[in-house]
Protein backbone atom coordinates (compact mmCIF):
# COMPACT_ATOMS: atom_id res chain seq x y z
CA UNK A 1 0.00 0.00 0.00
CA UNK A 2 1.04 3.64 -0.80
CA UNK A 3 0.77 7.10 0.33
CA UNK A 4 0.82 9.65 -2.32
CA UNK A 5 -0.02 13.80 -1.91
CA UNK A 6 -0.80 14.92 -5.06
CA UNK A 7 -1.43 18.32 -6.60
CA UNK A 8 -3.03 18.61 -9.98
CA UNK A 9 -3.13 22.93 -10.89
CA UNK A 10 -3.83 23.93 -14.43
CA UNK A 11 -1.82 26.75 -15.90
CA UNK A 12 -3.33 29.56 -18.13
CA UNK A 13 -6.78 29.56 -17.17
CA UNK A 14 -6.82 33.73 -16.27
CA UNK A 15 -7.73 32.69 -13.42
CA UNK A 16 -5.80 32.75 -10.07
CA UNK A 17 -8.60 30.66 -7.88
CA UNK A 18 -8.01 26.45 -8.90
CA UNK A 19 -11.36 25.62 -6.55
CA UNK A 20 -13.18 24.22 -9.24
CA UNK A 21 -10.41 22.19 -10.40
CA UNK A 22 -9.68 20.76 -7.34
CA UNK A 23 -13.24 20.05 -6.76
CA UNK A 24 -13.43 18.08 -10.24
CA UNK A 25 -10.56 15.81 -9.03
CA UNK A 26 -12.16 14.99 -5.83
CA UNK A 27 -15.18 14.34 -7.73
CA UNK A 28 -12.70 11.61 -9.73
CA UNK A 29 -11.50 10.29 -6.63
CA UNK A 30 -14.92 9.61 -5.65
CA UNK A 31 -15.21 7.07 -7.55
CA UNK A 32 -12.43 5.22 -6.72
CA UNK A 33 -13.76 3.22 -3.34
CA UNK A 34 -10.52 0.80 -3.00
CA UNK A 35 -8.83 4.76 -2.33
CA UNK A 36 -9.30 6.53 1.03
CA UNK A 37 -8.37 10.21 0.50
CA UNK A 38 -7.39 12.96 2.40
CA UNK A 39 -8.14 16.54 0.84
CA UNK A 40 -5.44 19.61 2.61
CA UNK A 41 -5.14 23.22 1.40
CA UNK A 42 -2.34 22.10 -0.96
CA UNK A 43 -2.35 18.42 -1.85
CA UNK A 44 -4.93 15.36 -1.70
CA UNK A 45 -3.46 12.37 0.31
CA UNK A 46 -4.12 9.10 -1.08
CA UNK A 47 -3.64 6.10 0.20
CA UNK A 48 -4.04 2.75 -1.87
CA UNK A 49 -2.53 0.59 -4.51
CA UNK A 50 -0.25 2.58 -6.44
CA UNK A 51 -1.74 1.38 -9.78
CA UNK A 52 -4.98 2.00 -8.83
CA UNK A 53 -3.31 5.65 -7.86
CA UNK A 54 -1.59 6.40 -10.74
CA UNK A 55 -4.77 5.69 -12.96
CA UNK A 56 -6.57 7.90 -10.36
CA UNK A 57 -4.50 10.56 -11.33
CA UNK A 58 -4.33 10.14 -14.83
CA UNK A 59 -7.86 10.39 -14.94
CA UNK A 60 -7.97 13.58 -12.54
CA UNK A 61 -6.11 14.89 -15.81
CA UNK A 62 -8.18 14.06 -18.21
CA UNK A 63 -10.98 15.26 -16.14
CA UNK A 64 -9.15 18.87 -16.01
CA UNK A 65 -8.52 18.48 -19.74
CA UNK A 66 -12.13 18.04 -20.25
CA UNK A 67 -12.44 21.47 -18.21
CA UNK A 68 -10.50 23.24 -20.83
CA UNK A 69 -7.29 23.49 -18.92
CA UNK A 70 -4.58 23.30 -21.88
CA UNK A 71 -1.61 23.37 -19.40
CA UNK A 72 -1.48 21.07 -16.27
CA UNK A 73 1.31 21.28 -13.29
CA UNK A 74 1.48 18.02 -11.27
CA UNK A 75 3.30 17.07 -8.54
CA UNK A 76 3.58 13.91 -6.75
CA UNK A 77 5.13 12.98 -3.95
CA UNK A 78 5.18 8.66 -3.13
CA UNK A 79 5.73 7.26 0.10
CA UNK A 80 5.79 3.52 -0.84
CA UNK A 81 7.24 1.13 1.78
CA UNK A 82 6.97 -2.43 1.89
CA UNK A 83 8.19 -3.85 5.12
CA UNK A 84 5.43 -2.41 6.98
CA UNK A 85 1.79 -1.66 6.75
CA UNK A 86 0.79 1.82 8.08
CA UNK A 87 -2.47 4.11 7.50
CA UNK A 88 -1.65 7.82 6.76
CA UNK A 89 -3.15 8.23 9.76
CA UNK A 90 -1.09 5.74 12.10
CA UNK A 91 1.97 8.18 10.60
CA UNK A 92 0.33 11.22 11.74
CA UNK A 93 -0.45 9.99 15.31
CA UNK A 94 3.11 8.26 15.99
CA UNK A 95 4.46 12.07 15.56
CA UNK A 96 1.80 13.96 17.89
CA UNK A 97 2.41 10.60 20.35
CA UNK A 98 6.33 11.92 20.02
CA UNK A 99 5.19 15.61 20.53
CA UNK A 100 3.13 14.51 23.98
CA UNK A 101 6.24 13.19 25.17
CA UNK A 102 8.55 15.87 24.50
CA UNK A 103 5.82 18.49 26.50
């Protein structure tokens, strides 16, 4: 299983607000069950097979295509390790449990 933040922004709309973009790929996401998801102010977590990711965001392109976006900037950022099983979340609560100790 994988953990992947992804940000999908087209370029050259004349506009400088993405919101609709960004709520056309969580509308693609949504119908990917197998994926949980994590929406932040600057990149979707997702958390799944990383097949079933990268066709997730291939089709969070197209979708944006479909928008008329003629220019897309991606970046993604994979967090694929194989020895051990943990939930985005499990990561995120080992660190605050790290924090509570230090305080």
């Amino acid at each position: 299983m994988a953990i992947v933040a992804v940000s999908v922004a087209p370029l050259g709309t004349g506009n400088t607000s993405v919101s609709e973009y960004v709520v056309e790929t969580q509308r693609v996401l949504a119908r990917y069950p197998n994926l949980k998801t994590r929406l932040d102010p600057m990149f979707t977590t997702i958390e799944g097979e990383l097949s079933e990711i990268f066709a997730a965001i291939e089709e969070m392109h197209e979708a944006l295509v479909a928008m008329g976006a003629q220019r897309l900037s991606t970046v993604v950022k994979i967090d694929d390790r194989r020895d051990v099983q943990h939930a985005m979340e499990e990561k995120v609560s080992v660190v605050q449990a790290q924090l509570n100790q230090q305080n």
